[in-house]
PDB file of N, CA and C in Angstrom:
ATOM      1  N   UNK A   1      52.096-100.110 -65.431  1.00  0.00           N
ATOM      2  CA  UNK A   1      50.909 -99.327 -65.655  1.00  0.00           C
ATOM      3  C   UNK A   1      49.908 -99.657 -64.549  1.00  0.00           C
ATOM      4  N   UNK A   2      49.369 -98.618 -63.817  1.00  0.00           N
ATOM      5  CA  UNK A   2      48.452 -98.666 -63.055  1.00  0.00           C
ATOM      6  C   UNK A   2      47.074 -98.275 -63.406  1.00  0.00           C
ATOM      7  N   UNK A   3      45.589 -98.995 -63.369  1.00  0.00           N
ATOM      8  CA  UNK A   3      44.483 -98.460 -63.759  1.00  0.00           C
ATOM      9  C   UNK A   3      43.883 -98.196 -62.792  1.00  0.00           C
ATOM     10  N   UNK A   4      43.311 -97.652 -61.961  1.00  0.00           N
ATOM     11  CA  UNK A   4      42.047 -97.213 -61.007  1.00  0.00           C
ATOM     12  C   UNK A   4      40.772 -96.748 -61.869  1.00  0.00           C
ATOM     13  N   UNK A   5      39.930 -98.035 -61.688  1.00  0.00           N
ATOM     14  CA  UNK A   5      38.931 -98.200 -61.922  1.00  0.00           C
ATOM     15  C   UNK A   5      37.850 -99.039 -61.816  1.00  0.00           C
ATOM     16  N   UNK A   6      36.432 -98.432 -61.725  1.00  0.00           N
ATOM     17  CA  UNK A   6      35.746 -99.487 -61.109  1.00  0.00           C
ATOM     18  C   UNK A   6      35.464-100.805 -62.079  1.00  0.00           C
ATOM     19  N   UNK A   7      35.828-100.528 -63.370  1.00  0.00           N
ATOM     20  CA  UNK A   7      35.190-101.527 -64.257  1.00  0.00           C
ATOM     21  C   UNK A   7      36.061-102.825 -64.216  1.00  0.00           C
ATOM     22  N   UNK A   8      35.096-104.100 -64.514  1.00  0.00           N
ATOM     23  CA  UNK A   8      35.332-105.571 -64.331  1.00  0.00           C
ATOM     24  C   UNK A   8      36.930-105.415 -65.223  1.00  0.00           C
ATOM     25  N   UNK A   9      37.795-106.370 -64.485  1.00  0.00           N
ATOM     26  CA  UNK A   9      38.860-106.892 -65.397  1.00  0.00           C
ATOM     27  C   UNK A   9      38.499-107.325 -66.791  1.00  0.00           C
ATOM     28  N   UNK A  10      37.641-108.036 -67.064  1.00  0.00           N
ATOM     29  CA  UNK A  10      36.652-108.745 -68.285  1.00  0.00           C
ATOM     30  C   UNK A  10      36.907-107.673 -69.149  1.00  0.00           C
ATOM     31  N   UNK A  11      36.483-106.189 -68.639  1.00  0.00           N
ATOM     32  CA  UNK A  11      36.519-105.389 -69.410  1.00  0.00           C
ATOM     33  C   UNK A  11      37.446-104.914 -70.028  1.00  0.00           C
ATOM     34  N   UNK A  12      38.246-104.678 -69.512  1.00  0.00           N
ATOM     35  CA  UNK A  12      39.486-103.688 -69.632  1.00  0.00           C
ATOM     36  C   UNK A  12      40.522-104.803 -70.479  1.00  0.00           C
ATOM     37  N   UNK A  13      40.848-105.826 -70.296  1.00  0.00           N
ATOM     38  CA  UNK A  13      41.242-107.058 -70.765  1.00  0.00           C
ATOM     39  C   UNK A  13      40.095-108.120 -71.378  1.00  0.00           C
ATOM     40  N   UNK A  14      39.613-108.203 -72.688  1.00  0.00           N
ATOM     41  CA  UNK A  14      38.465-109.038 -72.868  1.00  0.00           C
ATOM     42  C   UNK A  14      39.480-110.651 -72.971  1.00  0.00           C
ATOM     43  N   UNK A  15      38.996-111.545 -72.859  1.00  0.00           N
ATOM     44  CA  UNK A  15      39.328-113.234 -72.722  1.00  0.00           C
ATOM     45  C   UNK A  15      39.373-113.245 -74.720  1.00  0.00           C
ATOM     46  N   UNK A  16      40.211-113.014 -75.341  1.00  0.00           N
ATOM     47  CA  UNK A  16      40.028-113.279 -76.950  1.00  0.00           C
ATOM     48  C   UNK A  16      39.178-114.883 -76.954  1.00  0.00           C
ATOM     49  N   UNK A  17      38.999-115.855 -76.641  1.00  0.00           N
ATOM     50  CA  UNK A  17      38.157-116.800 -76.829  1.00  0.00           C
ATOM     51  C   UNK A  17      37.179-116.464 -76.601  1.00  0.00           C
ATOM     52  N   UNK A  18      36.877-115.833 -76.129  1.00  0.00           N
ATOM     53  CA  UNK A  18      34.916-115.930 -75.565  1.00  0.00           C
ATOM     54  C   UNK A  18      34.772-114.604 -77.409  1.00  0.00           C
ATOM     55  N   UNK A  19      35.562-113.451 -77.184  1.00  0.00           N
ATOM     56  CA  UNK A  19      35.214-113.095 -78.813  1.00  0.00           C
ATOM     57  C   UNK A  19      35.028-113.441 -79.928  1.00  0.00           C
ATOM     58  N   UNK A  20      35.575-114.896 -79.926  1.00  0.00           N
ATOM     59  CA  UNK A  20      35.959-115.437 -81.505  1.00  0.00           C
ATOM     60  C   UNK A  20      34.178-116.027 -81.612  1.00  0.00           C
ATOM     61  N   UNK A  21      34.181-116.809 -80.273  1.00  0.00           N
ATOM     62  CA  UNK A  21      32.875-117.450 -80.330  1.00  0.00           C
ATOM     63  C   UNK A  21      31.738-116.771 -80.294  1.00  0.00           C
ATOM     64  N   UNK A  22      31.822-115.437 -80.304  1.00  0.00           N
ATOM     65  CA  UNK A  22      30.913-114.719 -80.053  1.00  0.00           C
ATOM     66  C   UNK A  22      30.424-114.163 -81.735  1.00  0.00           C
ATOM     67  N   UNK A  23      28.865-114.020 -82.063  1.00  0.00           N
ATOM     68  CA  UNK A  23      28.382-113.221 -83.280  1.00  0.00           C
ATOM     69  C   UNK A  23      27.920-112.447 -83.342  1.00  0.00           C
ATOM     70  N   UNK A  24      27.422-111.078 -83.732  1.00  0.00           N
ATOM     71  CA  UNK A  24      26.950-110.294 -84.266  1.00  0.00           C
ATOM     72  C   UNK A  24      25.422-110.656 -84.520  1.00  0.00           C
ATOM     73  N   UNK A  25      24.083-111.013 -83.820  1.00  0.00           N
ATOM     74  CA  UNK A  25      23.085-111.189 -84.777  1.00  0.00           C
ATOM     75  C   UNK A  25      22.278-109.692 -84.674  1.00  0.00           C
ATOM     76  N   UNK A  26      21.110-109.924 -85.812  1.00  0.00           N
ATOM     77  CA  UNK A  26      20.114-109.112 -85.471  1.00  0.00           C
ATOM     78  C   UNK A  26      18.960-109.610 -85.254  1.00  0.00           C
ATOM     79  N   UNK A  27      18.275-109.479 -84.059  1.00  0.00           N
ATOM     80  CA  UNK A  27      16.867-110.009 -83.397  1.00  0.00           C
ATOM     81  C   UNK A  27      16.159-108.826 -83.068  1.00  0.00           C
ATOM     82  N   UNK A  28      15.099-109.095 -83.856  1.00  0.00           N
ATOM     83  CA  UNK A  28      13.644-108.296 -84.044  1.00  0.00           C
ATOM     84  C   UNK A  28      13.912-106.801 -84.200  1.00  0.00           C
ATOM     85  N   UNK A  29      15.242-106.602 -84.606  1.00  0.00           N
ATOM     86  CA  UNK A  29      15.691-104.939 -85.236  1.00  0.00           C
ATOM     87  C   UNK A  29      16.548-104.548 -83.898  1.00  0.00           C
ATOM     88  N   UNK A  30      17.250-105.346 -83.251  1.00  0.00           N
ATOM     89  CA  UNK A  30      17.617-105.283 -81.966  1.00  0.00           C
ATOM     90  C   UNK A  30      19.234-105.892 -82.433  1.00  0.00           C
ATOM     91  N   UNK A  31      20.140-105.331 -82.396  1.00  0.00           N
ATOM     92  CA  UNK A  31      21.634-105.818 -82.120  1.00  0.00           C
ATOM     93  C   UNK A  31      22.087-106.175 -81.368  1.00  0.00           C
ATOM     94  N   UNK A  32      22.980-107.529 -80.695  1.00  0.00           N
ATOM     95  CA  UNK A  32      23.124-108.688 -79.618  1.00  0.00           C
ATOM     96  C   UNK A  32      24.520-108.709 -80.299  1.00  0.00           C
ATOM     97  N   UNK A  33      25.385-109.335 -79.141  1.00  0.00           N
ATOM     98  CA  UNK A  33      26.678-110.166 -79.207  1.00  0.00           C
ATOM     99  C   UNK A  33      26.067-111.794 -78.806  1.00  0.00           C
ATOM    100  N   UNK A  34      25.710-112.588 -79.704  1.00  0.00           N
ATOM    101  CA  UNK A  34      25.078-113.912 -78.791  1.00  0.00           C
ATOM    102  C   UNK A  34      26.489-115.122 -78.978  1.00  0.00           C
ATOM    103  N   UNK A  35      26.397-116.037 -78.301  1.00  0.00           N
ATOM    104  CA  UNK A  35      27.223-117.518 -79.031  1.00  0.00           C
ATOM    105  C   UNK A  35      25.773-118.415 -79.706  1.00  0.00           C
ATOM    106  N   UNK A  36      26.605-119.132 -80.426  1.00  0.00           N
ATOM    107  CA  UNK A  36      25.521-119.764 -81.093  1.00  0.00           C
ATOM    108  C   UNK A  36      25.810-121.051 -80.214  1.00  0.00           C
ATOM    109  N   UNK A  37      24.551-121.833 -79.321  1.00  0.00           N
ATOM    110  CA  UNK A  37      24.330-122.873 -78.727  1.00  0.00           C
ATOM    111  C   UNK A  37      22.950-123.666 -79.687  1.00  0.00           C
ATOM    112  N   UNK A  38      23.258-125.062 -80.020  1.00  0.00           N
ATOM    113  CA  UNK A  38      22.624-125.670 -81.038  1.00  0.00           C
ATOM    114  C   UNK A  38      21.625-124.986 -81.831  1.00  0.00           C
ATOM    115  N   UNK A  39      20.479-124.666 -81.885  1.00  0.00           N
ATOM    116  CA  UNK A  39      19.486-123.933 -82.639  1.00  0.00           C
ATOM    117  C   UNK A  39      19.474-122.951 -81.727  1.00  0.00           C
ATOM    118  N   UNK A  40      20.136-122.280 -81.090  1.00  0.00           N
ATOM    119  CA  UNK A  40      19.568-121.143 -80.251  1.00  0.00           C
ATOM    120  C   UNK A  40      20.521-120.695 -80.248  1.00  0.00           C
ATOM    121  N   UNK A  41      20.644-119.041 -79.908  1.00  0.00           N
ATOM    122  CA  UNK A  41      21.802-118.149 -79.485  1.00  0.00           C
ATOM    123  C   UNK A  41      21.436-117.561 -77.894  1.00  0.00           C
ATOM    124  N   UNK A  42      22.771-117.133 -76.927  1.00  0.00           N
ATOM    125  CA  UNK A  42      22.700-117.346 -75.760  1.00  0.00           C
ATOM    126  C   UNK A  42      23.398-115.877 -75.513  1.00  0.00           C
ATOM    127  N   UNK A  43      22.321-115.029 -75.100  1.00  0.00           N
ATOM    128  CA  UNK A  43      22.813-112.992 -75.699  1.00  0.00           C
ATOM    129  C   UNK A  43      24.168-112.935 -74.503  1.00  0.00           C
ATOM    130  N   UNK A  44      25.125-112.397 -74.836  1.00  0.00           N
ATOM    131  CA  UNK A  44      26.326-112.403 -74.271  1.00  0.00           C
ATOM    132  C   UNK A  44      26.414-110.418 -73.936  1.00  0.00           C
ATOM    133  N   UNK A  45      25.638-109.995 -74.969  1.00  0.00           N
ATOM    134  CA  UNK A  45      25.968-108.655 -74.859  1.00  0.00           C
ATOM    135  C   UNK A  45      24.904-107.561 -75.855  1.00  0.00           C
ATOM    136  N   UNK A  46      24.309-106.338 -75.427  1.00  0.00           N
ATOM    137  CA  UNK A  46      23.140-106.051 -76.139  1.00  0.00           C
ATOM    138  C   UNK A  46      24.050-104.850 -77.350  1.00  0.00           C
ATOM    139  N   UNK A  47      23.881-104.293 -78.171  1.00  0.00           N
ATOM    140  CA  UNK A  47      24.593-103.550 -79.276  1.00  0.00           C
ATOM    141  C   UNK A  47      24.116-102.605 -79.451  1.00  0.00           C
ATOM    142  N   UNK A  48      23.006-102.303 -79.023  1.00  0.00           N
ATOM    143  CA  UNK A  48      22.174-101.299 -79.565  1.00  0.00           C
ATOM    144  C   UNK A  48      22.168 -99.853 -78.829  1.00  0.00           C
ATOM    145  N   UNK A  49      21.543 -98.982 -79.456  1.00  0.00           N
ATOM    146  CA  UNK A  49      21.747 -97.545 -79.138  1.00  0.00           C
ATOM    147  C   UNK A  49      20.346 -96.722 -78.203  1.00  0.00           C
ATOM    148  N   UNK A  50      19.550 -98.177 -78.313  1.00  0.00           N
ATOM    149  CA  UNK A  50      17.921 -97.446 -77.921  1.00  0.00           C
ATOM    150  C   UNK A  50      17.755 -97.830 -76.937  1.00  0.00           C
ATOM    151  N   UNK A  51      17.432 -97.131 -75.815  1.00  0.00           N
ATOM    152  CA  UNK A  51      17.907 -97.290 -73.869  1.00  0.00           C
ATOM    153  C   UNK A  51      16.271 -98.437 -73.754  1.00  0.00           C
ATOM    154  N   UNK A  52      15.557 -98.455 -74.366  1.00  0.00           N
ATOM    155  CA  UNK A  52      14.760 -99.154 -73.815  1.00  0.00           C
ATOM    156  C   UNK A  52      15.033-100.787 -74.416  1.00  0.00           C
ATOM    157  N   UNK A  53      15.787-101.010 -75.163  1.00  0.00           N
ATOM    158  CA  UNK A  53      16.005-102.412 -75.539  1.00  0.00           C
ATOM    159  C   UNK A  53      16.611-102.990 -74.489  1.00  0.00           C
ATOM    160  N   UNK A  54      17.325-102.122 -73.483  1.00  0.00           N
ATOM    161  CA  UNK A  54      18.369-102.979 -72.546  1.00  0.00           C
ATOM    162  C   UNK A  54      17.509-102.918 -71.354  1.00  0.00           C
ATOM    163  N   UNK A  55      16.065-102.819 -71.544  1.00  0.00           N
ATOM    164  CA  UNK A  55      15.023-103.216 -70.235  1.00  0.00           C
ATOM    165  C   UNK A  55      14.057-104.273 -71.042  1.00  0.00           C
ATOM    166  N   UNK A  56      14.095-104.738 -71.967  1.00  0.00           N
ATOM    167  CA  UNK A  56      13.475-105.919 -72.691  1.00  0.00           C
ATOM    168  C   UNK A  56      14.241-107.089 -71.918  1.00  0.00           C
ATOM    169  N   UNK A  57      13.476-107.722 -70.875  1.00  0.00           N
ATOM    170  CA  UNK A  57      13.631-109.183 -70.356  1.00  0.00           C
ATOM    171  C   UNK A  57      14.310-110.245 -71.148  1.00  0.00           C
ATOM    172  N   UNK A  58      13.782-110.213 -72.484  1.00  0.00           N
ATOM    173  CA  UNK A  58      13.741-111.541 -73.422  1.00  0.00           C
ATOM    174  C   UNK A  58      15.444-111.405 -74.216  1.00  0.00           C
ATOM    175  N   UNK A  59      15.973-110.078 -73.991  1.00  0.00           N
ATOM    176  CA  UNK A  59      17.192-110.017 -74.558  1.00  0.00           C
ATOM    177  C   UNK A  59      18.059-109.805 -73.333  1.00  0.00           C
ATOM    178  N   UNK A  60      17.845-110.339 -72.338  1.00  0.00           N
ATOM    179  CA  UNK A  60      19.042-110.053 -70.956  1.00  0.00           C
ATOM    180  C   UNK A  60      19.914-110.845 -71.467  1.00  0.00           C
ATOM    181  N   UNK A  61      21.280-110.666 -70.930  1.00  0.00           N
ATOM    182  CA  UNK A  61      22.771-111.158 -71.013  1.00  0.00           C
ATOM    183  C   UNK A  61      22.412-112.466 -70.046  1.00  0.00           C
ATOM    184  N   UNK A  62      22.513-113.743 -70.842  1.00  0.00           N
ATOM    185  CA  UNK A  62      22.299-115.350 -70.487  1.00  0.00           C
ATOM    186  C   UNK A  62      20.962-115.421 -71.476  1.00  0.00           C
ATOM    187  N   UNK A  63      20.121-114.878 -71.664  1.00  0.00           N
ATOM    188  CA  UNK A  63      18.863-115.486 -71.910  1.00  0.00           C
ATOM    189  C   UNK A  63      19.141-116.338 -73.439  1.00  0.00           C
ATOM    190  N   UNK A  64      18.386-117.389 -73.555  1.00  0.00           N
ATOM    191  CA  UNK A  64      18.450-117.701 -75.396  1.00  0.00           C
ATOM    192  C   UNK A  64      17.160-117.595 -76.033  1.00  0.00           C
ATOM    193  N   UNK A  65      17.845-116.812 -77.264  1.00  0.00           N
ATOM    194  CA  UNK A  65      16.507-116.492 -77.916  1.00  0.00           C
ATOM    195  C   UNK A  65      16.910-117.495 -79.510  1.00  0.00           C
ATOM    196  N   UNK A  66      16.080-117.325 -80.428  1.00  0.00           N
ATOM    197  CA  UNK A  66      16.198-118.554 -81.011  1.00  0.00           C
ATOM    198  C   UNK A  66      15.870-116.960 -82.839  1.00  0.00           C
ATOM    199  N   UNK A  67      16.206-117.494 -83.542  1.00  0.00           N
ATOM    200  CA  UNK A  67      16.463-116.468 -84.577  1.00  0.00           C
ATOM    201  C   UNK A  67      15.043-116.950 -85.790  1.00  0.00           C
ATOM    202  N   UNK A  68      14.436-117.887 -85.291  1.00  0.00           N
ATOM    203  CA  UNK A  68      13.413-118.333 -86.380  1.00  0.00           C
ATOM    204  C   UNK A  68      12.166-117.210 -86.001  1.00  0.00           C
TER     205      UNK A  68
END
């Protein structure tokens, strides 16, 4: 099978470990893929459907936001 395409390998093939570790939260009405790192979660991926959440700084892919 041949794919031509521009998208990351990551994509097309996800790593099943980085999924398992990965959760589902909801922050401030905002849907995230985060890992949970000690009291904090570390956003891996944004979920949501509303184009301006994925220009909110505080939820970029690496940042940790904390759920309290």
């Amino acid at each position: 099978m041949i794919l031509y395409t521009m998208m990351p390998r990551e994509y097309i093939f996800p790593n099943p470990m980085i999924e398992e570790e990965t959760e589902l939260i909801d922050w401030q009405g905002v849907s995230l893929y985060a890992q949970r790192q000690d009291h904090q979660y570390r956003v891996i991926r944004v979920a949501s459907t509303n184009p301006n959440d994925f220009l909110n700084e505080k939820i970029a892919p690496g940042s940790l936001i904390s759920l309290r």
